[in-house]
Protein backbone atom coordinates (compact mmCIF):
# COMPACT_ATOMS: atom_id res chain seq x y z
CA UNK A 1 29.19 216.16 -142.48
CA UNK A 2 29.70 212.63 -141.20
CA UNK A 3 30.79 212.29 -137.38
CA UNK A 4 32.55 209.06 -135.46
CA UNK A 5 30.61 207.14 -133.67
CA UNK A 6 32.33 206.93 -129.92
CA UNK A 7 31.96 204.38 -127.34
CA UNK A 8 30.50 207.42 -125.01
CA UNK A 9 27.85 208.05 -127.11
CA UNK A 10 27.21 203.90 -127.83
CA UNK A 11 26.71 203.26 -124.43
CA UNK A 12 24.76 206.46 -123.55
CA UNK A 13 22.27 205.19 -126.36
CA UNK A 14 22.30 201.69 -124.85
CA UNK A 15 21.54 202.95 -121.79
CA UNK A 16 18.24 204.80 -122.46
CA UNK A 17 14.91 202.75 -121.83
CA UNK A 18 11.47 204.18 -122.90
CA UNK A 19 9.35 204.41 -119.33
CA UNK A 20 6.72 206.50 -120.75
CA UNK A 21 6.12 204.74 -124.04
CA UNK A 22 7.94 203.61 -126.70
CA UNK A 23 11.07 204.30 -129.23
CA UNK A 24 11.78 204.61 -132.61
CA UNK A 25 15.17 203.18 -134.14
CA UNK A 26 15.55 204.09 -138.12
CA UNK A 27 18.26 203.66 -140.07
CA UNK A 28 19.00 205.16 -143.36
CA UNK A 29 21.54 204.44 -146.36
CA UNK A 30 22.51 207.34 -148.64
CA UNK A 31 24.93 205.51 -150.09
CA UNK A 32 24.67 207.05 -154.01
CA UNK A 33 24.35 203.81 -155.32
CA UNK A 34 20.78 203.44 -154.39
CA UNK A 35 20.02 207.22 -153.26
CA UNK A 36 21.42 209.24 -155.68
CA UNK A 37 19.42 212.50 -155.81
CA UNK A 38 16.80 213.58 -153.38
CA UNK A 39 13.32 212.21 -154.75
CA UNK A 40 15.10 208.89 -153.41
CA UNK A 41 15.85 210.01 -150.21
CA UNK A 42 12.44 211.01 -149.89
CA UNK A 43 11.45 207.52 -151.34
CA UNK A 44 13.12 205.46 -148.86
CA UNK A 45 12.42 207.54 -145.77
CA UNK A 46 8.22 207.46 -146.86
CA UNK A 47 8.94 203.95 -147.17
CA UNK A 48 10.35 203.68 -143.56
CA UNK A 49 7.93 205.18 -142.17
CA UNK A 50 5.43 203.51 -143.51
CA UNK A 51 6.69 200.44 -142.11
CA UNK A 52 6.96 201.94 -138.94
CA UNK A 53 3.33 202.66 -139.34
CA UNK A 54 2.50 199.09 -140.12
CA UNK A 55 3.86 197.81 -136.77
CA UNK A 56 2.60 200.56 -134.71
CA UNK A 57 -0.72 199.18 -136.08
CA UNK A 58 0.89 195.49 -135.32
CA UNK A 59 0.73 196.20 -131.87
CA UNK A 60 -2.11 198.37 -131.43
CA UNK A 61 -4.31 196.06 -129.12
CA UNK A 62 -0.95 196.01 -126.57
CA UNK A 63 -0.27 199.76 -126.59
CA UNK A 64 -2.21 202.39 -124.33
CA UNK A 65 -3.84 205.04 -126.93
CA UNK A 66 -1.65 207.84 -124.91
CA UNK A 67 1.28 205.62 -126.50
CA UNK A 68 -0.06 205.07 -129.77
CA UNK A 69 -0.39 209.42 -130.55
CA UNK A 70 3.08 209.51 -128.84
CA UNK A 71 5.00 207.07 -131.27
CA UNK A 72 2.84 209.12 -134.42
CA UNK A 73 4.04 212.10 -133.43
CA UNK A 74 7.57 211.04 -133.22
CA UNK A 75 7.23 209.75 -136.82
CA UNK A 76 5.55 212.95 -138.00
CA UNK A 77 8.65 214.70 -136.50
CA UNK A 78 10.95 211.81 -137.84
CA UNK A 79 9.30 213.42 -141.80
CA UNK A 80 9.87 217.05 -140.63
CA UNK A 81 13.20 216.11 -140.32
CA UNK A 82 13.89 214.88 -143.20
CA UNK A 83 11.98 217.42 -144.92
CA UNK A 84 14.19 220.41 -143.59
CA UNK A 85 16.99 219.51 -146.17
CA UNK A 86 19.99 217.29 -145.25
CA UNK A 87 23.74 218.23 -145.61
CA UNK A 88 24.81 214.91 -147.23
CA UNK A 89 28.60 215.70 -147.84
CA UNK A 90 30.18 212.43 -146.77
CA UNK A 91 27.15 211.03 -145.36
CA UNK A 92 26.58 207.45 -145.96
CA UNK A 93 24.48 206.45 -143.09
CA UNK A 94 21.54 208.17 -140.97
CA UNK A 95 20.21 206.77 -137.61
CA UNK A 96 17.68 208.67 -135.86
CA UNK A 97 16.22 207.51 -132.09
CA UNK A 98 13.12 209.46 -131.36
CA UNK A 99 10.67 208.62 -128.15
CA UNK A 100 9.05 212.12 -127.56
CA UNK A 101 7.30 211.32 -124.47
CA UNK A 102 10.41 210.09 -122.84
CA UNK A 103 12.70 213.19 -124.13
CA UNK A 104 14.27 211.39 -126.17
CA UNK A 105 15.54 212.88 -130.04
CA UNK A 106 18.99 211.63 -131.62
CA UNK A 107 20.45 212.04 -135.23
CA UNK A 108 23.64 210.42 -136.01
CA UNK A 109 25.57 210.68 -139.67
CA UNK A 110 28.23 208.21 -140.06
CA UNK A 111 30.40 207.74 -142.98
CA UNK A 112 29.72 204.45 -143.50
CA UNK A 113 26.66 202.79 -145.07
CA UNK A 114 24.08 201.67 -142.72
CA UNK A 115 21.11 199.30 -144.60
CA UNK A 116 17.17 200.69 -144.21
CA UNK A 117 15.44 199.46 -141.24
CA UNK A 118 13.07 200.88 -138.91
CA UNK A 119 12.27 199.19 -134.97
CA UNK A 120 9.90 199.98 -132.26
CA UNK A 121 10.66 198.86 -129.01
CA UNK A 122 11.22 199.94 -125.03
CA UNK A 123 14.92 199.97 -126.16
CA UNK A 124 16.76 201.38 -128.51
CA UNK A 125 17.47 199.19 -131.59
CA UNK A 126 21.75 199.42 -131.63
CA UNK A 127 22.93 196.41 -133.58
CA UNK A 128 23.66 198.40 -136.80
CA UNK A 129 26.06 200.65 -135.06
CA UNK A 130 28.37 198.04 -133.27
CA UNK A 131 31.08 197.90 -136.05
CA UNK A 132 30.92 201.91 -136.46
CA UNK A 133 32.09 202.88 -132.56
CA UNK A 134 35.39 204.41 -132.47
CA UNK A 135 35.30 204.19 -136.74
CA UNK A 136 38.53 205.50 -138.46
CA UNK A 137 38.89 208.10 -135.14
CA UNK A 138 42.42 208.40 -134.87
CA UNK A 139 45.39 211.39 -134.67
CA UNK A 140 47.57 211.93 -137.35
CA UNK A 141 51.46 213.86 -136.67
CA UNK A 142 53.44 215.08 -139.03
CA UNK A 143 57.43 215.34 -137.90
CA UNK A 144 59.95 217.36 -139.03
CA UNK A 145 62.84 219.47 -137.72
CA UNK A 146 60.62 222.55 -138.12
CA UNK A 147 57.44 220.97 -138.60
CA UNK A 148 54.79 219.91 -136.48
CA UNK A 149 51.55 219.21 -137.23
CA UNK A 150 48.81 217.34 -135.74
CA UNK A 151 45.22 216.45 -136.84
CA UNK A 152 42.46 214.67 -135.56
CA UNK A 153 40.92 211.73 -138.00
CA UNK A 154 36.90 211.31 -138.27
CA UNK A 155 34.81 210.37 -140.77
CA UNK A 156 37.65 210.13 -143.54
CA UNK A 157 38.15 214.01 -142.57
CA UNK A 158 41.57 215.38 -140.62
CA UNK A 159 40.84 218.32 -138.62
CA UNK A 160 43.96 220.63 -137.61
CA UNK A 161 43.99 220.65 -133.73
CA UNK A 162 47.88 221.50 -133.35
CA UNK A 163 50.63 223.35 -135.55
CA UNK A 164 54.03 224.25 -133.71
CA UNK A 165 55.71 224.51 -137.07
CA UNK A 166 58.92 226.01 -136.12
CA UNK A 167 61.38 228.40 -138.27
CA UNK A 168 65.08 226.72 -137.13
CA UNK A 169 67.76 229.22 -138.56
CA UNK A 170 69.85 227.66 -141.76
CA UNK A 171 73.08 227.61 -142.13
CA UNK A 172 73.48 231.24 -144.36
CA UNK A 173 72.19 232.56 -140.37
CA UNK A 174 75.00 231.55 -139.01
CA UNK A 175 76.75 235.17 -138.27
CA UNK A 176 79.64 235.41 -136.38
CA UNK A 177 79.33 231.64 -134.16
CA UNK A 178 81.97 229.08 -135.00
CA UNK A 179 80.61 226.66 -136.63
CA UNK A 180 80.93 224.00 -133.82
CA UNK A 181 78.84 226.29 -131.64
CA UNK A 182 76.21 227.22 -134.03
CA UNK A 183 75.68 223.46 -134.86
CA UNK A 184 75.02 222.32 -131.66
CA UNK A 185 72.66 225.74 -131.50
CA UNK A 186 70.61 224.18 -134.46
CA UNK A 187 70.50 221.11 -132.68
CA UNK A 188 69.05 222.51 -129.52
CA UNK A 189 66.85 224.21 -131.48
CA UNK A 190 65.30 221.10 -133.11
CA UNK A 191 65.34 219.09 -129.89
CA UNK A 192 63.34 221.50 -128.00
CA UNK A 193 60.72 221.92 -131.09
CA UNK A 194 60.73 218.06 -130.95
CA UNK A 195 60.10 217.70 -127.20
CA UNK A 196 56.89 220.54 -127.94
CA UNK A 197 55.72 218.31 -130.74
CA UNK A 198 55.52 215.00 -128.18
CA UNK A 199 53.86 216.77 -125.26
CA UNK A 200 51.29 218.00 -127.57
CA UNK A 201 50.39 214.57 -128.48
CA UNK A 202 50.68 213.50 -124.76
CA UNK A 203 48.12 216.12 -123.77
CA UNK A 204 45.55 215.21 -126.67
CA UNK A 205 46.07 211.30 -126.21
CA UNK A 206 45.68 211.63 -122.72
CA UNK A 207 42.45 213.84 -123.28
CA UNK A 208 41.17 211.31 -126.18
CA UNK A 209 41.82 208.14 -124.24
CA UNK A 210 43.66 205.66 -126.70
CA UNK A 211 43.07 206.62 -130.01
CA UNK A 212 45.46 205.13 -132.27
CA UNK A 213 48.50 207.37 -133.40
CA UNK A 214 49.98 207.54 -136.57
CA UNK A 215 53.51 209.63 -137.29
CA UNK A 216 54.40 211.18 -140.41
CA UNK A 217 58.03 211.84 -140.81
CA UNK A 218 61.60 211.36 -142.71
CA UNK A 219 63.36 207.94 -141.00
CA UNK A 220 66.42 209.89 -139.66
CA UNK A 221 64.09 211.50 -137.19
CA UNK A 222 61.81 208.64 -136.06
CA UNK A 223 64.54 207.36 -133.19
CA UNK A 224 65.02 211.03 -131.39
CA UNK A 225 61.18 211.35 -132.08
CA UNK A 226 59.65 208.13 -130.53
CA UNK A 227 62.60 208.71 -127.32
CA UNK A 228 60.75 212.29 -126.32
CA UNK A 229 57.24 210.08 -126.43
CA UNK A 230 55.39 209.52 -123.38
CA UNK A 231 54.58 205.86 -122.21
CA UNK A 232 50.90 207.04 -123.21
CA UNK A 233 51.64 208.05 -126.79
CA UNK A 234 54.19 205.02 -127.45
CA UNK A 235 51.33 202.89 -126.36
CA UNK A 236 48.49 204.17 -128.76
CA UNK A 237 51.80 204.11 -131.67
CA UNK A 238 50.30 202.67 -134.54
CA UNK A 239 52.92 203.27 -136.62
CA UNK A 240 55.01 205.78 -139.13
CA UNK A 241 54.69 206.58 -142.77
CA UNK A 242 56.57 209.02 -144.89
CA UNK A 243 55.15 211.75 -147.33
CA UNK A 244 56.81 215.11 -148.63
CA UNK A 245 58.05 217.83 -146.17
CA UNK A 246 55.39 219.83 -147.49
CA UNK A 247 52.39 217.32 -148.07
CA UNK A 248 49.25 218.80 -147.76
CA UNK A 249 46.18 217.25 -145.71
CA UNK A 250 45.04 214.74 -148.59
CA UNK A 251 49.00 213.47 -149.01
CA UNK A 252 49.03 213.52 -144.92
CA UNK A 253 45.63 211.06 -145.35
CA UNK A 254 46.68 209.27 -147.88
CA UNK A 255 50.16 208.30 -146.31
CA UNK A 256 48.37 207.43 -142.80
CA UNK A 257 45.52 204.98 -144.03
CA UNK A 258 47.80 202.26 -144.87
CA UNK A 259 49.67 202.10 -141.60
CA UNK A 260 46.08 202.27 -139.97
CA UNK A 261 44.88 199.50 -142.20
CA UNK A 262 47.69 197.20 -141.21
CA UNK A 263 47.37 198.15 -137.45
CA UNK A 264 43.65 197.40 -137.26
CA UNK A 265 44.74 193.90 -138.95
CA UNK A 266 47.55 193.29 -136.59
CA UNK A 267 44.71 194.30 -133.23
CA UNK A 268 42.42 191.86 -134.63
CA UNK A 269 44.20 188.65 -134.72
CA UNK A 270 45.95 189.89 -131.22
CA UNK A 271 42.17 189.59 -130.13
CA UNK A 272 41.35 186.68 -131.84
CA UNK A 273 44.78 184.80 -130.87
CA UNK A 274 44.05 185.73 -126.90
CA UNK A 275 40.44 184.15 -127.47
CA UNK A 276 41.50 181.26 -128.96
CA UNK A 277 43.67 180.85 -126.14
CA UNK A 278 41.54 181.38 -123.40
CA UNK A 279 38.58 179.48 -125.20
CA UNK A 280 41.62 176.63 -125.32
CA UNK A 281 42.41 176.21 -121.52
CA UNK A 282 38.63 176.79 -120.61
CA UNK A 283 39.70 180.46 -119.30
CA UNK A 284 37.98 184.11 -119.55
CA UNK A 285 36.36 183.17 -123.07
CA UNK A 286 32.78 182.59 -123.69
CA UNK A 287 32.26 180.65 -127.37
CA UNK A 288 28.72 180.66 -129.11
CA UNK A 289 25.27 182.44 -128.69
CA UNK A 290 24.90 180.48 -125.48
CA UNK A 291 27.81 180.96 -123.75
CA UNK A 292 28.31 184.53 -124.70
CA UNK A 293 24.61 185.67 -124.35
CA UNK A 294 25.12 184.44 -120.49
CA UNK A 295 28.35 185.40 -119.94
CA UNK A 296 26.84 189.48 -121.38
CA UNK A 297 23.96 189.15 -118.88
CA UNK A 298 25.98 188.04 -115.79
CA UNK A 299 28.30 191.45 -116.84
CA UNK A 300 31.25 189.30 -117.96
CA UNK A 301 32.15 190.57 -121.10
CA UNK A 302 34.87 192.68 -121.25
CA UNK A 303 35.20 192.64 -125.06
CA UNK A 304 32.52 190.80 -127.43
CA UNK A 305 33.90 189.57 -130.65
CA UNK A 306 31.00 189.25 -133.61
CA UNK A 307 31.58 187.94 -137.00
CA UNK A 308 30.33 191.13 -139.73
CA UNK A 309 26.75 189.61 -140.83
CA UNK A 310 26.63 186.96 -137.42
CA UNK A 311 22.67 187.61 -135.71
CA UNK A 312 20.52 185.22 -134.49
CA UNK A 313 17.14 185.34 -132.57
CA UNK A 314 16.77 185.15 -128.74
CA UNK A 315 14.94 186.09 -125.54
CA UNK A 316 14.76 188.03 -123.35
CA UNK A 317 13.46 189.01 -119.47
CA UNK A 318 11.01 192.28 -120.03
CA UNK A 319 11.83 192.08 -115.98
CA UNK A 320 15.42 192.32 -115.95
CA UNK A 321 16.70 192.51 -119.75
CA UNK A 322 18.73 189.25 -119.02
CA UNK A 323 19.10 187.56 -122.36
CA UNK A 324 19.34 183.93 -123.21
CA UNK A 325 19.24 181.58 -126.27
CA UNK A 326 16.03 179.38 -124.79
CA UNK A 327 12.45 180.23 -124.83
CA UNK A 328 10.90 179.56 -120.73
CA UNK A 329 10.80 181.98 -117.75
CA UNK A 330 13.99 183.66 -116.35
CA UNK A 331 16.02 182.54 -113.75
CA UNK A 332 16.20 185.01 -112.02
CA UNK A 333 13.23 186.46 -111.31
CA UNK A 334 10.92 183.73 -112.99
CA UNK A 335 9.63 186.19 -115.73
CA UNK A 336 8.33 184.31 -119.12
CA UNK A 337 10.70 185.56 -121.78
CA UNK A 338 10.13 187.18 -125.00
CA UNK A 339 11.25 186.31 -128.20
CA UNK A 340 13.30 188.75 -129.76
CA UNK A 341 14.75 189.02 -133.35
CA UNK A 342 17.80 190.25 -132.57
CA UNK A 343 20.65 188.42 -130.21
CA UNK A 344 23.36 190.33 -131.16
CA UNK A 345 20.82 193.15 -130.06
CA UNK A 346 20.51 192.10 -126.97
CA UNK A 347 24.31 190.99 -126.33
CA UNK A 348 25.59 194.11 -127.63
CA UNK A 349 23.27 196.04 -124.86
CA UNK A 350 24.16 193.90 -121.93
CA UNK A 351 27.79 194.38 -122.91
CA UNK A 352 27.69 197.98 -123.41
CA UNK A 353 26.18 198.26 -119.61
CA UNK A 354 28.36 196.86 -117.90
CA UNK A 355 31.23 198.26 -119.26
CA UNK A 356 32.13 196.18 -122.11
CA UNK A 357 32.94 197.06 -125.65
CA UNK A 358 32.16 195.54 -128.76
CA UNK A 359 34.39 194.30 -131.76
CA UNK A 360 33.28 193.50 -135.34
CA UNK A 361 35.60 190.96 -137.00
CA UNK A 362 35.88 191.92 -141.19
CA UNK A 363 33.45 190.07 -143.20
CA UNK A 364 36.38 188.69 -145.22
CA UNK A 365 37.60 186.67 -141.66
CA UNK A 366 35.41 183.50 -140.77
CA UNK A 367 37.12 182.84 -137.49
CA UNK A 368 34.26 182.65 -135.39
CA UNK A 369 31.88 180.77 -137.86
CA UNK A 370 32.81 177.88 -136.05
CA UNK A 371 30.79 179.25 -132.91
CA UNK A 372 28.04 180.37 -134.78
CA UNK A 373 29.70 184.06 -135.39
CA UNK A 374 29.58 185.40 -131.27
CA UNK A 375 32.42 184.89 -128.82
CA UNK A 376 33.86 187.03 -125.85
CA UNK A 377 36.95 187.80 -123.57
CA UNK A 378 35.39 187.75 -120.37
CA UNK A 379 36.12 190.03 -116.93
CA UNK A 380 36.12 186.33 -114.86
């Protein structure tokens, strides 16, 4: 089953550096459209590897042989792999890192297709993955006067991680209370299940870090609802939709991914309207490969902003990974640079380590096509 990609596990991945030899980044699509039964699979991963092949032999005057039988024995494992049978239950996308003689072995399935391609390099080969992190990850609440549900969202799949459905009496219980009292009883009753509902969601918010929030529920409850919220939860509130009291997990799905939709929307031309504005008044805003590939090296980017599609080719210090836009020696430590294929590459790994995150503008937005598809908020 497909996973969410987090930012945890991005910049672990960005992190990692082959010292012993070299590693392997391949990338898979099982979309059905053009892997629809297994003898394709196994079409398209022989054909990765044998391109993986061809530029091990590409480089074999500059590898060590020690090197050379490492990086064929992580492709022979890369096969075995593949060969042991694959669960491919909404699985779009494979990436696997391998770099055996550095202890290094990584699947990832993703629910999202992720084209063919196969790299070999000291680092690991990321760019695919920068508009995956975080993904559709989100909680999901349903609200009522007895129920209280919530579920975790990944991969298109809710998982149950709370229910303190609650049986509040009806009004045949009511016995021998006057009806004044037993009102106000009820009313207690659903205040207190309502106040259990929003510290659940504080405690799992808290634990999850930010995720967005969405909240199921009928509108006369939304006011008493959002007033027992923490400032944590309120903060992460992406919104409410409604559904039936007794929706089921697909009707609970289907209600949330509009008001997810729309928020994702709404965050993205927040972003894009702050780096406008900065980029306006010559503030925290970096504009263009340049600028931004710079700004990424020097550990100013706090958020980098890529137009879906947007790459261009670079270089980079093999000294100090700083990354730049012109071919010469570095200038910091005088190193001739290498020419790379991938900028967005190389931004998107001096982001991630420093502390930065990464954000994928929709291919149907051409904001940043004005800047050649890069831009950034920047720390200072």
């Amino acid at each position: 089953m497909a996973g969410t990609l987090t930012w945890e596990q991005l910049r672990e991945l960005a992190g990692f550096r082959a010292g012993k030899g070299c590693a392997i980044s391949l990338y898979l699509s099982l979309d059905p459209s053009d892997a629809p039964t297994p003898p394709a699979v196994e079409t398209k991963v022989n054909s990765l590897l044998a391109a993986a092949e061809r530029q091990l032999d590409e480089r074999k005057s500059q590898l060590p042989r020690d090197q050379r039988e490492g990086l064929k024995q992580d492709l022979q494992r890369i096969a075995a792999w593949f060969d042991d049978g694959l669960d491919r239950q909404g699985v779009r996308g494979i990436a696997v890192f391998a770099a055996g003689r550095d202890n290094l072995w990584e699947t990832l399935t993703v629910a999202d297709a992720l084209a063919d391609d196969v790299h070999i390099g000291h680092d690991l080969y990321l760019a695919p993955l920068a508009r995956l992190a975080g993904g559709d990850a989100a909680l999901v609440a349903f609200v009522g006067r007895e129920r209280g549900q919530v579920w975790r969202l990944r991969g298109g799949q809710l998982t149950e991680i709370a229910d303190q459905t609650d049986e509040v009496p009806g009004q045949h219980d009511q016995g021998g209370w006057s009806q004044g009292r037993y009102g106000r009883h009820i009313e207690n009753l659903v205040e207190q299940h309502l106040r259990d509902v929003a510290g659940t969601l504080d405690r799992v918010v808290r634990r999850l870090r930010g995720v967005p929030v969405v909240l199921i529920g009928a509108e006369e409850i939304r006011s008493e609802f959002e007033a027992a919220l923490s400032n944590e939860v309120l903060s992460c509130l992406a919104g409410w939709a409604s559904a039936e009291a007794h929706a089921d997990g697909a009707q609970v799905l289907a209600a949330a991914k509009p008001v997810l939709e729309n928020w994702k929307a709404a965050r993205e031309q927040e972003l894009l309207e702050r780096w406008r504005e900065e980029a306006g008044k010559n503030g925290r805003a970096a504009s263009g490969w340049e600028s931004t590939l710079e700004a990424a090296s020097d550990g100013r980017v706090d958020l980098l902003l890529v137009q879906d599609g947007a790459d261009r080719p670079a270089f980079q210090c093999p000294q100090c990974g700083r990354a730049q836009m012109r071919n010469g020696s570095c200038p910091l430590d005088g190193t001739t640079m290498e020419a790379k294929e991938g900028g967005l590459d190389l931004a998107l790994h001096q982001t991630l380590a420093h502390g930065g995150t990464v954000h994928v503008i929709r291919s149907d937005r051409r904001d940043l096509e004005p800047v050649g598809g890069v831009a950034a908020l920047l720390r200072f």
